[in-house]
C-alpha atoms as a PDB file:
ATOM      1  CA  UNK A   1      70.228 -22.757 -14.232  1.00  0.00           C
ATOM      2  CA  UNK A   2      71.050 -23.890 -10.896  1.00  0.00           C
ATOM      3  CA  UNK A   3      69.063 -22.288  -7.633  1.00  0.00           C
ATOM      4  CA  UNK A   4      70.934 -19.370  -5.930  1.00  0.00           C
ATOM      5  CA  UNK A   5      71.804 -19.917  -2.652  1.00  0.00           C
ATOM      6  CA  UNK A   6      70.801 -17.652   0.484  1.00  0.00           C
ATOM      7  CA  UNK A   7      72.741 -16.481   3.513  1.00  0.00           C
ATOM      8  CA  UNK A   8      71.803 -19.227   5.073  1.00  0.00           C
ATOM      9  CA  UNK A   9      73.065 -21.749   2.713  1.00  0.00           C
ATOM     10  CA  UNK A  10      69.810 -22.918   1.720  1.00  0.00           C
ATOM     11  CA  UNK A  11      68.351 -22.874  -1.786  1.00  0.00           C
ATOM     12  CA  UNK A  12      65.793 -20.032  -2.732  1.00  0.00           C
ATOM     13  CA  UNK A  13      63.331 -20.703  -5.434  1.00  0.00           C
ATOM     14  CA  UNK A  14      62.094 -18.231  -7.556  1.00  0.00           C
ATOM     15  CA  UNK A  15      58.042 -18.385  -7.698  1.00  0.00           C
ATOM     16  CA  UNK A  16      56.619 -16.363 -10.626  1.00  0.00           C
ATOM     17  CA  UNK A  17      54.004 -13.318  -9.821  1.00  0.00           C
ATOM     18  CA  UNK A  18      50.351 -14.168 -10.425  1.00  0.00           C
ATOM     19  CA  UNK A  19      48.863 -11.528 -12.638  1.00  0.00           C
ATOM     20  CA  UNK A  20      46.245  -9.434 -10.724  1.00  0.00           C
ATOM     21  CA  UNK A  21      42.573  -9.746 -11.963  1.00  0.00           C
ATOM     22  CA  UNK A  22      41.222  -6.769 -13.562  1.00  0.00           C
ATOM     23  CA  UNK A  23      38.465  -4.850 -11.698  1.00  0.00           C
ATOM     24  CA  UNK A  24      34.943  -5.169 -12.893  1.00  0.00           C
ATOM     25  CA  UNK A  25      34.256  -1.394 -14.357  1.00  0.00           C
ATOM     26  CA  UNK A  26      30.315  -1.275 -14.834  1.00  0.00           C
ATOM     27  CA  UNK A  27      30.174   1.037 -18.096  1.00  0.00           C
ATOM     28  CA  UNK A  28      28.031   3.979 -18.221  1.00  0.00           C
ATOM     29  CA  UNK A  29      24.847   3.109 -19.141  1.00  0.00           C
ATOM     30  CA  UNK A  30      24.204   0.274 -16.532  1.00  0.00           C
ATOM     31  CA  UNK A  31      25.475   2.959 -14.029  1.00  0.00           C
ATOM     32  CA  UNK A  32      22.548   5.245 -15.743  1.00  0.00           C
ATOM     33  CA  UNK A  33      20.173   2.090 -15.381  1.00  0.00           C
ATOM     34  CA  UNK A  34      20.467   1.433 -11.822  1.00  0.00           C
ATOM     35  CA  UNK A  35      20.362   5.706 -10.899  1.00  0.00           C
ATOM     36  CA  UNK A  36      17.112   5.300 -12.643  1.00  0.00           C
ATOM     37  CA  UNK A  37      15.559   2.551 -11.374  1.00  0.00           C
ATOM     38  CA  UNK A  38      16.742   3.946  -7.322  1.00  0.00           C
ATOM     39  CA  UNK A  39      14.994   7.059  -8.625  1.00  0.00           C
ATOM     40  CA  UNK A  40      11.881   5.622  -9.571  1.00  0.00           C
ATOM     41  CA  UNK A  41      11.575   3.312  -6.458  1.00  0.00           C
ATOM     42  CA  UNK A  42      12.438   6.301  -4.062  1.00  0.00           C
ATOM     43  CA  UNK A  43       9.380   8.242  -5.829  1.00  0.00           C
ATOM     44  CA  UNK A  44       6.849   5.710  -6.257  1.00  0.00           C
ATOM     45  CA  UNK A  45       7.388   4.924  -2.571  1.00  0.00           C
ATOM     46  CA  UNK A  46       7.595   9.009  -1.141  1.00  0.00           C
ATOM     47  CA  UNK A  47       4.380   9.450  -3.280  1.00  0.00           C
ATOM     48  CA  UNK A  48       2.330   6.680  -1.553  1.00  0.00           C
ATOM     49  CA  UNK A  49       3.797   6.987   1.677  1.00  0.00           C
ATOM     50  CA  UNK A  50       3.624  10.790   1.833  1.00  0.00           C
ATOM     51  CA  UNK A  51       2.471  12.654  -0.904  1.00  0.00           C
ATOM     52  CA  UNK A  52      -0.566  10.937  -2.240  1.00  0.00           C
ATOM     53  CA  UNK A  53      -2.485  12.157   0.445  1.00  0.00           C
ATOM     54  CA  UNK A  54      -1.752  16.156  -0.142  1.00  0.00           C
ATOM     55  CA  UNK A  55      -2.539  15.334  -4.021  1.00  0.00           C
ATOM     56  CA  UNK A  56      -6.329  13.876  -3.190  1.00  0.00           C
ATOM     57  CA  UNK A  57      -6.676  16.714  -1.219  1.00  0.00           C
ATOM     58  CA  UNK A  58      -5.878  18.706  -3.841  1.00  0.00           C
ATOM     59  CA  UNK A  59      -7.404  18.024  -6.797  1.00  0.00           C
ATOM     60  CA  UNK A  60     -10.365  19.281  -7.829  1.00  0.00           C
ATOM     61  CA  UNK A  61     -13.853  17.871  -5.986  1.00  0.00           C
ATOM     62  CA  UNK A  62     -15.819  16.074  -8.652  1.00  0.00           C
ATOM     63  CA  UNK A  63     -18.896  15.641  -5.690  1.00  0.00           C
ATOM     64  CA  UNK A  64     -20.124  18.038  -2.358  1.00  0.00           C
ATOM     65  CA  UNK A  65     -17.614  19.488  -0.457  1.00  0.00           C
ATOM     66  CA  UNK A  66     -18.629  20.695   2.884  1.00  0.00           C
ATOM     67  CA  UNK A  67     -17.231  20.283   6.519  1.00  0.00           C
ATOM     68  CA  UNK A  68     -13.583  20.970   4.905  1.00  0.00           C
ATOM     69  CA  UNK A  69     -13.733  17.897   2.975  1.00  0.00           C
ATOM     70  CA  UNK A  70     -14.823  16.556  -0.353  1.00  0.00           C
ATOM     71  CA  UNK A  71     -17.801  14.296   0.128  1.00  0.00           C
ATOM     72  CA  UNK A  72     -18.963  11.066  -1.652  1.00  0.00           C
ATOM     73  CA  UNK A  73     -21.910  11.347  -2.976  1.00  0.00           C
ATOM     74  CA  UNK A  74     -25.189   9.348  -3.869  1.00  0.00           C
ATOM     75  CA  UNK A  75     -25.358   8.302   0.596  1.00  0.00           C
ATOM     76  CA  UNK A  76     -27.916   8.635   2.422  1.00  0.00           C
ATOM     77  CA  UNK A  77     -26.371   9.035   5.910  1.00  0.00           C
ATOM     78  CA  UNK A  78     -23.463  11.089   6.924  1.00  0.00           C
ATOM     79  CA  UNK A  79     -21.512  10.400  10.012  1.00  0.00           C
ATOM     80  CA  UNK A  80     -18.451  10.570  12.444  1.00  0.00           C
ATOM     81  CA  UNK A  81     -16.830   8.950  14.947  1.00  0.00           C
ATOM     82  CA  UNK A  82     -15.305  10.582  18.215  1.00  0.00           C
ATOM     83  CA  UNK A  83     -13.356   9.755  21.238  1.00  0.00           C
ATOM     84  CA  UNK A  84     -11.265  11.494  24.129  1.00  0.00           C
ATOM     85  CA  UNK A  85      -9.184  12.970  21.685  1.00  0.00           C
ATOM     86  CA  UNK A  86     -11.733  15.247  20.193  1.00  0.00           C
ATOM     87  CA  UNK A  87     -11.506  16.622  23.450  1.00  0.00           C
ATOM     88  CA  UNK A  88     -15.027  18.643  24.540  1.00  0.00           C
ATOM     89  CA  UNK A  89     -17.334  18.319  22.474  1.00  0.00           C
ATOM     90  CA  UNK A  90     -19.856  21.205  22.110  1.00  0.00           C
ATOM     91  CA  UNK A  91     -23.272  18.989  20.868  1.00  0.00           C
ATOM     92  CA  UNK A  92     -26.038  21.343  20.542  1.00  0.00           C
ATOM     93  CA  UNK A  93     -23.932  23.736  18.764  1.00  0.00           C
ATOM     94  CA  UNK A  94     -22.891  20.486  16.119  1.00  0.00           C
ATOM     95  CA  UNK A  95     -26.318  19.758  16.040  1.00  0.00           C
ATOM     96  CA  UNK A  96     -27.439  23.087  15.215  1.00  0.00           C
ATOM     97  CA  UNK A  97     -24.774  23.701  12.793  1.00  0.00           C
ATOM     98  CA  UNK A  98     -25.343  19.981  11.084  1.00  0.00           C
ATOM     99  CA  UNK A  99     -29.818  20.544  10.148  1.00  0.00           C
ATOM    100  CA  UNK A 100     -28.886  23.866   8.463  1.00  0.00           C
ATOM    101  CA  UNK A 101     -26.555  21.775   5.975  1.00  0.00           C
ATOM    102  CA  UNK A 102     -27.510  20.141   3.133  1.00  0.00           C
ATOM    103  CA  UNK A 103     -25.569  16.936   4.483  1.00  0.00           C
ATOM    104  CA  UNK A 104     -26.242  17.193   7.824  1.00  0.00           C
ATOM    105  CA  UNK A 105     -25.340  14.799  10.151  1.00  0.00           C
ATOM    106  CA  UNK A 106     -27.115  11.350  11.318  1.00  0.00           C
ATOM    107  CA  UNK A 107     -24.726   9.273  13.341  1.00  0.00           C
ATOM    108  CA  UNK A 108     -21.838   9.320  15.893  1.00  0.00           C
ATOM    109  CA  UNK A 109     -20.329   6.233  16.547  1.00  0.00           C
ATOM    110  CA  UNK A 110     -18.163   6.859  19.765  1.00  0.00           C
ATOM    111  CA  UNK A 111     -15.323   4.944  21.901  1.00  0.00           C
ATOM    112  CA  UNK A 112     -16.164   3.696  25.013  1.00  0.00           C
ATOM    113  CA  UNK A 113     -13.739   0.838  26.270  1.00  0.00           C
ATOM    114  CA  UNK A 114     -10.628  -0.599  24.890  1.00  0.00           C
ATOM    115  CA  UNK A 115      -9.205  -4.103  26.134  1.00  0.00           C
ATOM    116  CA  UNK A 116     -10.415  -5.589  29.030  1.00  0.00           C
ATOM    117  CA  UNK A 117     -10.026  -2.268  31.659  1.00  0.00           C
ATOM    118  CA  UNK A 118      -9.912   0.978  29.654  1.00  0.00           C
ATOM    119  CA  UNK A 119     -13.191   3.270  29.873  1.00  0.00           C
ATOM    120  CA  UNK A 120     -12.845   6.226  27.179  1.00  0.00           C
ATOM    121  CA  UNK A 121     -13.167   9.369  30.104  1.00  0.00           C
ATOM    122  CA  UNK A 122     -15.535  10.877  27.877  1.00  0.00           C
ATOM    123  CA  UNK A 123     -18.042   8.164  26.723  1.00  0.00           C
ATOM    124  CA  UNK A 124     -20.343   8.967  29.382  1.00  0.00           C
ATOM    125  CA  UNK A 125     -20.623  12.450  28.577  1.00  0.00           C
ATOM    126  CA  UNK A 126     -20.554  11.931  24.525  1.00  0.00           C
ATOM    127  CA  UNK A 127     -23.356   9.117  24.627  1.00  0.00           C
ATOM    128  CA  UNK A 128     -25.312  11.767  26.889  1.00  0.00           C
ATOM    129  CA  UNK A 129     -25.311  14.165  24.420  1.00  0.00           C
ATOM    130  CA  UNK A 130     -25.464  12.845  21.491  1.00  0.00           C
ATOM    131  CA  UNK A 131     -28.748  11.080  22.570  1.00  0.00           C
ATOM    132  CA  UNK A 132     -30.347  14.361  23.906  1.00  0.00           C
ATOM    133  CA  UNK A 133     -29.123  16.315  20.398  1.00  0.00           C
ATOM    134  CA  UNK A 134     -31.309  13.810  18.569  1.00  0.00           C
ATOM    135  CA  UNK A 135     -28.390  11.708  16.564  1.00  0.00           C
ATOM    136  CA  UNK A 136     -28.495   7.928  16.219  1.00  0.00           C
ATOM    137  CA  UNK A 137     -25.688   6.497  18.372  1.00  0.00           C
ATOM    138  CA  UNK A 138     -22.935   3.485  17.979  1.00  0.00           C
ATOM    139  CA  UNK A 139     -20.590   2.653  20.201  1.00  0.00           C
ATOM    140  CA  UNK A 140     -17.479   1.044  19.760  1.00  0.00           C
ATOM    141  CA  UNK A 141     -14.380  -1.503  21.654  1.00  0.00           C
ATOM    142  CA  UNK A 142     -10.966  -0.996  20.512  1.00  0.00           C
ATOM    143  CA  UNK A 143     -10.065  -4.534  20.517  1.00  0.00           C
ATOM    144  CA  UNK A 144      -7.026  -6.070  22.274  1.00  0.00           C
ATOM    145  CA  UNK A 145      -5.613  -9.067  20.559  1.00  0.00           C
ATOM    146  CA  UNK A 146      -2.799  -9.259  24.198  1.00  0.00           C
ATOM    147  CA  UNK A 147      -6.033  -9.457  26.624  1.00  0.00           C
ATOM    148  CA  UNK A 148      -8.863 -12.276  26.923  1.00  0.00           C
ATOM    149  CA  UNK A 149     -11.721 -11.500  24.378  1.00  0.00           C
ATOM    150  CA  UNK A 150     -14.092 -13.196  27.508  1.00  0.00           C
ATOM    151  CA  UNK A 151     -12.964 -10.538  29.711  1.00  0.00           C
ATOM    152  CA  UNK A 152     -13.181  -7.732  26.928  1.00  0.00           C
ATOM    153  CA  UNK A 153     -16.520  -8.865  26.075  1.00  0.00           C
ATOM    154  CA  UNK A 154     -17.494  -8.657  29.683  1.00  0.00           C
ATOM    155  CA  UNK A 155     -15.925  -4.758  30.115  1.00  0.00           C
ATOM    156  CA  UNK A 156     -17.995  -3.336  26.994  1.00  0.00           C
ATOM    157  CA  UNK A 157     -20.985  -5.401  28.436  1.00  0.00           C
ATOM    158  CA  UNK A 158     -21.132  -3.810  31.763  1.00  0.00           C
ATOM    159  CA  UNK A 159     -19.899  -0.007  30.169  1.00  0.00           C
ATOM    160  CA  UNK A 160     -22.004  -0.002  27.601  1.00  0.00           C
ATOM    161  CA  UNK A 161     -25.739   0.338  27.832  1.00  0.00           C
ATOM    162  CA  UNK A 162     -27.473   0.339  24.879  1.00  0.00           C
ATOM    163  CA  UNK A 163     -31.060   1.166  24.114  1.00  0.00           C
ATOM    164  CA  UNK A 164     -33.842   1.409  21.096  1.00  0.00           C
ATOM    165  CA  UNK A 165     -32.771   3.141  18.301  1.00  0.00           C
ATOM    166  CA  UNK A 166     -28.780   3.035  18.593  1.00  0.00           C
ATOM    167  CA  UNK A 167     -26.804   0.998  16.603  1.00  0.00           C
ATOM    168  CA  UNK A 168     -25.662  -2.853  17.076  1.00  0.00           C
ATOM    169  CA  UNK A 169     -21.814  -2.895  18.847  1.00  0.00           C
ATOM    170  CA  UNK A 170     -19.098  -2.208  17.255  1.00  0.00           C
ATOM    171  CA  UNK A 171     -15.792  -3.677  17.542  1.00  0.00           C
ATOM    172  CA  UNK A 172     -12.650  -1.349  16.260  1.00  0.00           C
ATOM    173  CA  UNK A 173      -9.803  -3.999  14.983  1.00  0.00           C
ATOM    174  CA  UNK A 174      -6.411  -2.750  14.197  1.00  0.00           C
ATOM    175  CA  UNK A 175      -3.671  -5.001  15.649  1.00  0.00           C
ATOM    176  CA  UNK A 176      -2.545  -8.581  14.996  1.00  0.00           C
ATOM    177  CA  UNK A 177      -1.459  -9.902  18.195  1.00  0.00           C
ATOM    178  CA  UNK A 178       0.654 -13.396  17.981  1.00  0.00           C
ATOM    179  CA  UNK A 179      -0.748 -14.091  14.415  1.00  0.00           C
ATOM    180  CA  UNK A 180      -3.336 -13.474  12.144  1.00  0.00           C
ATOM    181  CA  UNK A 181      -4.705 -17.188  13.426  1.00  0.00           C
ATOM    182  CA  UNK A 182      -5.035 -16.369  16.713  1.00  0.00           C
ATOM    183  CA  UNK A 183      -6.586 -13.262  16.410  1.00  0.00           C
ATOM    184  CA  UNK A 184      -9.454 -14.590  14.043  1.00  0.00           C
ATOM    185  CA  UNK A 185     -10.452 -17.411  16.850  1.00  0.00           C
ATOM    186  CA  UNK A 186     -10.527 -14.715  19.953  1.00  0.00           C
ATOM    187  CA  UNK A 187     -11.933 -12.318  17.986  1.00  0.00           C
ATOM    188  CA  UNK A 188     -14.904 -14.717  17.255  1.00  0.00           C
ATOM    189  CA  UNK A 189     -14.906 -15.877  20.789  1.00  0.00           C
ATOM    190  CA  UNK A 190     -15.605 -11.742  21.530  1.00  0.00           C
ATOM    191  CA  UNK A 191     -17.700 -11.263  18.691  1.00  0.00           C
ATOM    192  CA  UNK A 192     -20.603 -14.726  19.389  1.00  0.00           C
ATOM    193  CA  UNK A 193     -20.399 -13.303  23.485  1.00  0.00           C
ATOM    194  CA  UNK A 194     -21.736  -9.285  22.631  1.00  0.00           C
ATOM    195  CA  UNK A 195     -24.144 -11.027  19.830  1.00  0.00           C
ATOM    196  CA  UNK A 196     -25.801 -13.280  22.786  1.00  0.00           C
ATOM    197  CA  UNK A 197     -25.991 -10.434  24.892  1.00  0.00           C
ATOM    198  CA  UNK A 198     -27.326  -7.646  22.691  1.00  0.00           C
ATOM    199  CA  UNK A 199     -28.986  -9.746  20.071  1.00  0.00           C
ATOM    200  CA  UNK A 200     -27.944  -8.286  17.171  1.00  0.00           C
ATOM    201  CA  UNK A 201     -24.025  -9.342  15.454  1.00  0.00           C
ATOM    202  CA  UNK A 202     -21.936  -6.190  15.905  1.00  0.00           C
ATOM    203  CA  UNK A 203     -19.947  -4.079  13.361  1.00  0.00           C
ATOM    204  CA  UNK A 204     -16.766  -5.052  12.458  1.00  0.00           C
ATOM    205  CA  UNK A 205     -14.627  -2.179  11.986  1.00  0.00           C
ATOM    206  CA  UNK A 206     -10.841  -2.262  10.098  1.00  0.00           C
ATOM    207  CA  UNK A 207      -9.034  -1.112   7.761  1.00  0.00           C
ATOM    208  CA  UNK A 208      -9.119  -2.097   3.949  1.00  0.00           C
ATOM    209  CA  UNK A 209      -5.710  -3.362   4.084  1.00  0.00           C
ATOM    210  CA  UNK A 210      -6.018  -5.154   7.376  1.00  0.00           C
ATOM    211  CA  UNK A 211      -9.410  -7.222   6.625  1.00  0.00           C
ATOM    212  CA  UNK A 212      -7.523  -8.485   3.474  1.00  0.00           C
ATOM    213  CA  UNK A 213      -4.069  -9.289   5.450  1.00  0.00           C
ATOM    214  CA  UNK A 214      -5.675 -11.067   8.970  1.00  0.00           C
ATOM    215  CA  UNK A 215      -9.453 -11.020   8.448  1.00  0.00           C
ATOM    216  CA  UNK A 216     -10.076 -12.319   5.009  1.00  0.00           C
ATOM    217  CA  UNK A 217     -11.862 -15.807   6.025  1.00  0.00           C
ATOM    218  CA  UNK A 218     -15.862 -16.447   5.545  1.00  0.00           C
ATOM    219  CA  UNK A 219     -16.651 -16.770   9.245  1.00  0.00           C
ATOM    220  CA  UNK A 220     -16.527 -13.125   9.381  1.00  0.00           C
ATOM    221  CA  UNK A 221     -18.148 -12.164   6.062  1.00  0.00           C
ATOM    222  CA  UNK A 222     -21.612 -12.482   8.006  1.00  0.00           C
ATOM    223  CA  UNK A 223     -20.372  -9.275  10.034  1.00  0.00           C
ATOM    224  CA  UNK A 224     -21.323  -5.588   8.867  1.00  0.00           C
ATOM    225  CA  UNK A 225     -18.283  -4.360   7.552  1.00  0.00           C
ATOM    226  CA  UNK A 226     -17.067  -0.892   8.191  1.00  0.00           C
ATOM    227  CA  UNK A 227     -14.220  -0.220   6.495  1.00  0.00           C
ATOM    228  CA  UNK A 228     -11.407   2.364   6.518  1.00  0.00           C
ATOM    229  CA  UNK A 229     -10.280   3.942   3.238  1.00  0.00           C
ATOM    230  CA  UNK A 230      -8.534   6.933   2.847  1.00  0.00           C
ATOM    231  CA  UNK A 231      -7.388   9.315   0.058  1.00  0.00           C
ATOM    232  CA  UNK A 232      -9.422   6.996  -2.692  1.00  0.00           C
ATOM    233  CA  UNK A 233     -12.778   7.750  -4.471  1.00  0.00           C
ATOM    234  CA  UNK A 234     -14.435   4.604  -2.887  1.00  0.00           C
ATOM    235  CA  UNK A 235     -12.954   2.031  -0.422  1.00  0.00           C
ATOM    236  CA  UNK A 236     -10.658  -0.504  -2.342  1.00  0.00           C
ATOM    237  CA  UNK A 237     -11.853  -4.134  -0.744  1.00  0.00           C
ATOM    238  CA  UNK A 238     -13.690  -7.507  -2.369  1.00  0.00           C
ATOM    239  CA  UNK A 239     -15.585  -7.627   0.697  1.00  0.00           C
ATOM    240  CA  UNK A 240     -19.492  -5.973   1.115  1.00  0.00           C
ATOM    241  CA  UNK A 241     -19.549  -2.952   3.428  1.00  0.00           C
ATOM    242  CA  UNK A 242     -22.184  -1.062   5.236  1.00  0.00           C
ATOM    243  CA  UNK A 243     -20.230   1.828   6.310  1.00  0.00           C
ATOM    244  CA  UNK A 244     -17.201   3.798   5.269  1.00  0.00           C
ATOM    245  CA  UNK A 245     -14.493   6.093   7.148  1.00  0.00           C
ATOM    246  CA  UNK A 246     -13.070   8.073   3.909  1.00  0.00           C
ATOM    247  CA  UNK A 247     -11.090  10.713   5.623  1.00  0.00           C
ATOM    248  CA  UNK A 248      -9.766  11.442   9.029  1.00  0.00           C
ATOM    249  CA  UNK A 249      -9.659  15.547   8.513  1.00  0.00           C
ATOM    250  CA  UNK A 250     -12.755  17.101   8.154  1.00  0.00           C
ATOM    251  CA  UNK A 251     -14.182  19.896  10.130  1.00  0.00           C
ATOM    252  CA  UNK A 252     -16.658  20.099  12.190  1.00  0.00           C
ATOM    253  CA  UNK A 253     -18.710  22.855  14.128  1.00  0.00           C
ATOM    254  CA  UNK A 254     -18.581  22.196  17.809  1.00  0.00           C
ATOM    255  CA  UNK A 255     -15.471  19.828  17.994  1.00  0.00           C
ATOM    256  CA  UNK A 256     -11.919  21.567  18.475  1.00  0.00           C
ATOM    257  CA  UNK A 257      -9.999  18.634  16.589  1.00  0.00           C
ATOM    258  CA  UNK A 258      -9.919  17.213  13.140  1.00  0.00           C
ATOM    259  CA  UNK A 259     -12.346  14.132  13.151  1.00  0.00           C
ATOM    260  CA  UNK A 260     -13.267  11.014  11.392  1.00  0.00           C
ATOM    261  CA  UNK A 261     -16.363  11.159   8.713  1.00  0.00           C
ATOM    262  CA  UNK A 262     -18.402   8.489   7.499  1.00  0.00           C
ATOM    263  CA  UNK A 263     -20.557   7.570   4.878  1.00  0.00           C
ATOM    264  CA  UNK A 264     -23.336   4.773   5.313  1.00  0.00           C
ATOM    265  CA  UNK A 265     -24.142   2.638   2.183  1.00  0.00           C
ATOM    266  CA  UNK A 266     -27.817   1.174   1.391  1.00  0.00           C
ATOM    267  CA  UNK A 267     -31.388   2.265   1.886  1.00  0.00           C
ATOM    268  CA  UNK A 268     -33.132   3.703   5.074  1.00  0.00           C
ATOM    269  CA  UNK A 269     -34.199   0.133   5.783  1.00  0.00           C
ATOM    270  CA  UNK A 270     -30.682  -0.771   5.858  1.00  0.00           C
ATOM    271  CA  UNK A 271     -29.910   1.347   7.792  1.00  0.00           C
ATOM    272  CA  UNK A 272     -32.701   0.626  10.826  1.00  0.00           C
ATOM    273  CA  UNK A 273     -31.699  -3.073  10.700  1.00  0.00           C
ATOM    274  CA  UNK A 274     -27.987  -2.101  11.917  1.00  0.00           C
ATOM    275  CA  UNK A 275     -30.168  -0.361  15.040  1.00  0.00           C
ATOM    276  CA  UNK A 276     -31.088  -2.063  18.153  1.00  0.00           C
ATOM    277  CA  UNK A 277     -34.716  -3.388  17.805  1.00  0.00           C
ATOM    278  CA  UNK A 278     -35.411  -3.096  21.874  1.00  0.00           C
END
């Protein structure tokens, strides 16, 4: 059959209609798949994230409980660790509250400096105390990774005095700077200058997570380890550790605010050799 012919005298060709594809329809039980597996995702990661904590705080305490938290048992030593934002801290009145217990306290590890300027404004006060009330002390840095570890080492040097009986330094580590690399060399450059200075290698405080993540390498395995942990019966890390932050809400006589508590792990002569010889 011959083309028609348009207006314009030109031929028109007829062009057949392409067939639209049908849409993909996913039937109902992938659609019942995929709800599920959202669901399960979206819990697993509320409970970790949010829950878990309330749900070890609830269950039932299988050790001690005392100070508004359930203890670990089979230590030794008890401890916590304070800073400005305990706000005033009332130390004979802990101290007297802490012998009549049958945990009492033993040590306070406080803040004193952070990078390479930063004096905690109540170190002076806390270390004071804490002396007088008869507690063994540690004092710690809250480490920069952004600010020369030479000129950090030099601002804890000339804050912090230390004297017979208080613990080696201790160095809080929570942030990665540039890299994970970087941060293990200046970290050791820190580290080696407050061990020729005090005599004595200083604590190396972190989280479980983090020491696996940035510090997981042998030079520092000859560090004391104390390691953060919370919500768990004992701290989940490979590496050996002398001390162990298990909550961050406990109660104590004399302080206002919640506050860190501490167990310490080994003997009594253990725990002298983490203590400043002279």
């Amino acid at each position: 059959m011959p083309a028609k012919k348009g207006k314009t005298g030109k031929k028109r060709v007829s062009v057949p209609k392409k067939k639209g594809r049908k849409p993909f329809i996913l039937p109902d039980w992938m659609h019942w798949l995929i709800t599920a597996a959202l669901l399960v995702i979206m819990s697993t990661g509320a409970y970790y994230m949010f829950l878990r904590p309330y749900f070890y705080r609830w269950r039932p305490c299988q050790g001690n409980k005392d100070y508004g938290v359930c203890l670990p048992s089979g230590y030794l030593y008890y401890g916590i660790d304070v800073s400005h934002h305990q706000g005033h801290i009332n130390w004979n009145q802990l101290a007297t509250a802490s012998k009549g217990k049958e945990f009492p306290i033993k040590f306070v590890v406080m803040k004193a400096t952070e990078g390479s300027t930063f004096t905690d404004p109540d170190y002076l006060n806390n270390i004071r105390e804490a002396r007088a009330a008869g507690f063994v002390c540690g004092v710690y840095h809250f480490y920069d990774p952004g600010t020369s570890p030479g000129k950090q080492a030099d601002h804890y040097i000339n804050t912090v005095k230390l004297v017979k009986g208080d613990f080696v330094p201790v160095v809080d580590v929570e942030r990665t700077g540039r890299s994970s690399g970087d941060l293990r060399r200046e970290l050791l450059v820190f580290l080696r200058a407050l061990e020729s200075h005090y005599g004595a290698k200083p604590i190396i405080y972190a989280s479980a997570k983090f020491r696996r993540r940035h510090l997981n390498d042998p030079e520092f395995d000859s560090y004391p380890f104390w390691v953060a942990h919370y919500y768990v019966s004992r701290p989940e890390t490979d590496k050996p550790w002398r001390m162990w932050q298990f909550t961050d809400h406990a109660t104590i006589e004399g302080i206002g605010e919640y506050t860190d508590f501490n167990v310490f792990r080994g003997s009594e002569k253990d725990f002298n050799k983490l203590r400043i010889e002279k």
